[in-house]
Protein backbone atom coordinates (compact mmCIF):
# COMPACT_ATOMS: atom_id res chain seq x y z
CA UNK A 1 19.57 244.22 206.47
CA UNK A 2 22.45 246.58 206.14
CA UNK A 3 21.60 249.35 208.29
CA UNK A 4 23.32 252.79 209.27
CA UNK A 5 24.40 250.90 212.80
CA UNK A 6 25.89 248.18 210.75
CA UNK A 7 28.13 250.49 208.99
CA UNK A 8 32.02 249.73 210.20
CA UNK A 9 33.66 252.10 212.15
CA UNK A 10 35.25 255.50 210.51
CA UNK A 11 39.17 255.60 210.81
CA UNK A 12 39.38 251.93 209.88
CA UNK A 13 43.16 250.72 211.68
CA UNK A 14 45.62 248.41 210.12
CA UNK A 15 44.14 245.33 211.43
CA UNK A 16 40.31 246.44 210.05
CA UNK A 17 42.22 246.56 206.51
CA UNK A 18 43.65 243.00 207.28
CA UNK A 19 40.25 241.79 207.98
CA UNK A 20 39.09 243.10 204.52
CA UNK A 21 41.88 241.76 202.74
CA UNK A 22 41.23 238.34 204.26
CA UNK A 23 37.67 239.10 203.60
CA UNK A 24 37.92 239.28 200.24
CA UNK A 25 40.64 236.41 199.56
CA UNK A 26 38.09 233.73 201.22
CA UNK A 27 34.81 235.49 199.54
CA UNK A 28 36.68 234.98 196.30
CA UNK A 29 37.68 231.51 197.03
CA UNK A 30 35.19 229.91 198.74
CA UNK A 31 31.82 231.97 198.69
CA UNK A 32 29.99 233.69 201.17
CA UNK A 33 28.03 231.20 202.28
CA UNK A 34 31.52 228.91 203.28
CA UNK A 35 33.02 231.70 204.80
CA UNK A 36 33.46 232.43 208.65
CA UNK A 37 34.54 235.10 210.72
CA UNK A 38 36.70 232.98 212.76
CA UNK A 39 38.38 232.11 208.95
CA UNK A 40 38.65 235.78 208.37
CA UNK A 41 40.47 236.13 211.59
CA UNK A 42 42.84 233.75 211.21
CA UNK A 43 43.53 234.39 207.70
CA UNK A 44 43.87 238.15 208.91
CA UNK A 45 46.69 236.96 211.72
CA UNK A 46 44.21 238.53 214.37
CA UNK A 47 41.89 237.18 217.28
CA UNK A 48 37.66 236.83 216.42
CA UNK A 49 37.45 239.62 218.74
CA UNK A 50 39.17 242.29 216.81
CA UNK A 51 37.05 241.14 214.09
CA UNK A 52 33.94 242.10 215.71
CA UNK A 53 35.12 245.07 217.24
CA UNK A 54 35.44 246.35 213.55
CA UNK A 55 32.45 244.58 211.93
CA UNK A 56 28.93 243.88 214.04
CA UNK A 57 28.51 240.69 211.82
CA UNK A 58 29.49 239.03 208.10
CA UNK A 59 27.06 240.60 205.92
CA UNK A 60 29.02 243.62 207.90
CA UNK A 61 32.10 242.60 206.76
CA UNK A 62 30.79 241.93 202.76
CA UNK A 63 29.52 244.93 202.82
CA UNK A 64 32.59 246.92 203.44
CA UNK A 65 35.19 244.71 201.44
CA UNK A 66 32.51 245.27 198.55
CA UNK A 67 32.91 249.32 199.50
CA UNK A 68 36.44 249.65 199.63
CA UNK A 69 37.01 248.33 196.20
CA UNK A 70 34.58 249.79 194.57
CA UNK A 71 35.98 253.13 196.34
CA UNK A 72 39.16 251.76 194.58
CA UNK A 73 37.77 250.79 191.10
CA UNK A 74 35.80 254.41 191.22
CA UNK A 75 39.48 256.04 191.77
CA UNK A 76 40.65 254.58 187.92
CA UNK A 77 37.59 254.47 186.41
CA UNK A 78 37.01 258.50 187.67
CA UNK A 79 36.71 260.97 184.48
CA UNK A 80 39.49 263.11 184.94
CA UNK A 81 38.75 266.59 185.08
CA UNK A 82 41.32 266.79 181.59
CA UNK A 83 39.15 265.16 179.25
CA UNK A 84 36.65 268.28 179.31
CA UNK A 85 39.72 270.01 177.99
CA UNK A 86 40.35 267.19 175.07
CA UNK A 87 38.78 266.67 171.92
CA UNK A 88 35.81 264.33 172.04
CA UNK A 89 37.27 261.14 170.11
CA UNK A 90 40.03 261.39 172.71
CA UNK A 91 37.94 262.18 175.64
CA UNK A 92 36.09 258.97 175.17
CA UNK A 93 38.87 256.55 174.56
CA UNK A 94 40.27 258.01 177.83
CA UNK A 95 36.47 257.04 179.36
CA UNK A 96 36.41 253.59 177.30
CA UNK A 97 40.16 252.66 178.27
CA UNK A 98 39.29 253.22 182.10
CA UNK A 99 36.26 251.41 182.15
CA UNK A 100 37.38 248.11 180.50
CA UNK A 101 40.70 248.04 182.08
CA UNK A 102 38.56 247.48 185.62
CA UNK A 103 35.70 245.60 183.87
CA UNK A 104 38.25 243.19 183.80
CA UNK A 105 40.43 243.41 186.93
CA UNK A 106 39.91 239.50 188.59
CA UNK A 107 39.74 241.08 191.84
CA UNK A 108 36.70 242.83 190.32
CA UNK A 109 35.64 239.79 188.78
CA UNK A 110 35.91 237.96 191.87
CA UNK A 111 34.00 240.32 193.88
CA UNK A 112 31.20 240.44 191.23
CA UNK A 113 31.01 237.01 191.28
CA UNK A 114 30.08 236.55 194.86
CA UNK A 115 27.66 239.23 194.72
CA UNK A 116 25.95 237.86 192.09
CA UNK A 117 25.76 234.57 194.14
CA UNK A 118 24.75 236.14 196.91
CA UNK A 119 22.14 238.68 195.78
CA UNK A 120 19.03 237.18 196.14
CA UNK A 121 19.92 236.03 199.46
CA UNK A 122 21.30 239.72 200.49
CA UNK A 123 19.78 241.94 197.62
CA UNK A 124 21.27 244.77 199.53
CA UNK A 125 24.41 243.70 198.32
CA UNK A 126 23.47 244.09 194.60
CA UNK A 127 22.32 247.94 195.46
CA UNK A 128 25.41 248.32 197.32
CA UNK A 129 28.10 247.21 194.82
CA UNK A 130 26.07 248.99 191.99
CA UNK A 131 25.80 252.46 193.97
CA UNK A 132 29.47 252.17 194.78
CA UNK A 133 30.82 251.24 191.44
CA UNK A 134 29.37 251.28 188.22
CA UNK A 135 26.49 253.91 189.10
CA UNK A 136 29.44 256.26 189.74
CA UNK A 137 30.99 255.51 186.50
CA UNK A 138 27.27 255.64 184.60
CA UNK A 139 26.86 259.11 186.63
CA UNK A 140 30.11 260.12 185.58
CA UNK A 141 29.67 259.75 182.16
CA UNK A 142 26.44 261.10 181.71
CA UNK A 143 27.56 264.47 183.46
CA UNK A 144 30.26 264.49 180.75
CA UNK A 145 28.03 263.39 177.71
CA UNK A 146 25.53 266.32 178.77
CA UNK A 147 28.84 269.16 178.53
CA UNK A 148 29.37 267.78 174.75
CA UNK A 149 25.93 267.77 173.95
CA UNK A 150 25.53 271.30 175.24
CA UNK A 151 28.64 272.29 173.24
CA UNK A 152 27.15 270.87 170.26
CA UNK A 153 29.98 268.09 169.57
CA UNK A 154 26.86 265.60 169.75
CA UNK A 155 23.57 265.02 168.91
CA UNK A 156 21.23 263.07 171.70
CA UNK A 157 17.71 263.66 173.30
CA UNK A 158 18.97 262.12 176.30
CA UNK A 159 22.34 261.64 177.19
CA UNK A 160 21.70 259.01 179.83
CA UNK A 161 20.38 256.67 177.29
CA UNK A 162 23.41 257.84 175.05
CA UNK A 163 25.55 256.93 178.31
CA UNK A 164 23.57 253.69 178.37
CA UNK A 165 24.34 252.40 174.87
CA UNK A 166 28.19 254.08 174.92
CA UNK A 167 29.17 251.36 178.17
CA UNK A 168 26.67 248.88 176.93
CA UNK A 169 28.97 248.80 173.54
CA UNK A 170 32.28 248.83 175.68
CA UNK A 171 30.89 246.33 178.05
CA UNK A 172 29.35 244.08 175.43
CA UNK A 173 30.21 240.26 176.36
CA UNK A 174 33.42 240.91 177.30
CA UNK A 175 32.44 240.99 180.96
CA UNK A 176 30.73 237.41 180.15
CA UNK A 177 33.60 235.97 178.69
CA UNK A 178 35.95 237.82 181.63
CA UNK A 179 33.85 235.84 184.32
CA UNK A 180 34.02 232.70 182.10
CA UNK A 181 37.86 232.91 181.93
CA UNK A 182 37.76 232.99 178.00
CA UNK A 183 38.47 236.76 177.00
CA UNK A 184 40.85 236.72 174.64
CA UNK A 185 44.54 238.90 175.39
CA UNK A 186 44.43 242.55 173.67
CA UNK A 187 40.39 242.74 173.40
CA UNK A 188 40.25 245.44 175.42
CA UNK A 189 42.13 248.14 173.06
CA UNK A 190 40.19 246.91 170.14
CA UNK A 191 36.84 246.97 171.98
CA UNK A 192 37.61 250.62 173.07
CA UNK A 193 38.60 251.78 169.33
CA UNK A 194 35.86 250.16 167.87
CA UNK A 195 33.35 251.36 170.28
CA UNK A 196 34.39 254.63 170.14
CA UNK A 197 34.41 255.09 166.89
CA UNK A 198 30.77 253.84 166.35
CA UNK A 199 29.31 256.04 168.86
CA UNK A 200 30.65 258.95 167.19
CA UNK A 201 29.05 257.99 164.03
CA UNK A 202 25.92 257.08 165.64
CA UNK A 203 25.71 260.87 167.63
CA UNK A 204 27.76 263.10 165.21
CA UNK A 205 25.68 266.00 164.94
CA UNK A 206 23.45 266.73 161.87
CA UNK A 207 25.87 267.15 158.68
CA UNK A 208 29.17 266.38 160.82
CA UNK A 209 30.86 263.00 159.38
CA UNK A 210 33.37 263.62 161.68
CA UNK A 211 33.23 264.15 165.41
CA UNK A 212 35.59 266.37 166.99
């Protein structure tokens, strides 16, 4: 449904970024389903037509709101090129702190929300928000797990399933309870400690107590 010709227009303007931001207020508010172009417009302050001169059509629109802030989220949840420099405890509670300070964002929550409603209808959208967001991350991390295993500072078979279980621990049900409203203030700091420190016990290598 989302094809290459329904992709917006490269050097978005100032009004194409009002349309998004209106986009994404109403999406968040009222669903997908309930929302309208001529809503986005006149939440946006501008006329249908410059709308449509940006975005062919709604699932259009979605589409590129859900982009751009996964483009955004992807920008602080990036590894920074440092932490192959630091030592492994602290490279991963730089990863950990990243990823849970955006697992929670309710702007992230929001979006995920209305994807989730929305993704049997438009299962495009579920490939799209994943591909832009956390399959960057899970890239990200694996790329970084594979450098410490080939350094020796762990001990894994495959680092993709060691990437899977190292979010999978940080994410837990914290993202449930996020979307819920009921995560509890300063979770995320003790999640990240806690997490970290278990993975390192689980892939120290063979006669190391103590990762590095």
């Amino acid at each position: 449904m989302f094809s290459k010709k329904d992709q917006p227009n490269s050097g978005v303007n100032a009004k194409a970024n009002a349309a998004l931001d209106a986009a994404q207020y109403l999406f968040g508010e009222h669903g997908y389903g309930a929302t309208s172009m001529d809503a986005v417009a006149a939440k946006a302050g501008v006329s249908k037509a410059t709308v449509y001169a940006h975005f062919n059509n709604k699932q259009q629109l979605f589409a590129a709101m859900v982009r751009r802030e996964c483009d955004r989220c992807i920008q602080k949840m990036a590894i920074p090129d440092d932490v192959h420099d630091m030592q492994l405890q602290a490279a991963l509670r730089r990863i950990a702190d990243a990823f849970l300070q955006v697992l929670v964002m309710p702007r992230i929550l929001a979006i995920f929300r209305v994807v989730i409603a929305e993704a049997r209808r438009f299962p495009e959208l579920g490939h799209i928000f994943y591909d832009s967001g956390p399959g960057v991350t899970f890239a990200g991390v694996v790329t970084y797990l594979e450098r410490a295993q080939a350094q020796g500072l762990i001990r894994t078979d495959c680092p993709r399933l060691a990437a899977y279980q190292f979010l999978g621990m940080l994410r837990g049900d914290l993202q449930l309870r996020a979307l819920l409203g009921i995560a509890e203030p300063g979770e995320v700091e003790r999640i990240a400690e806690t997490s970290v420190a278990a993975f390192l016990r689980a892939y120290a290598p063979m006669g190391d107590s103590c990762i590095r």
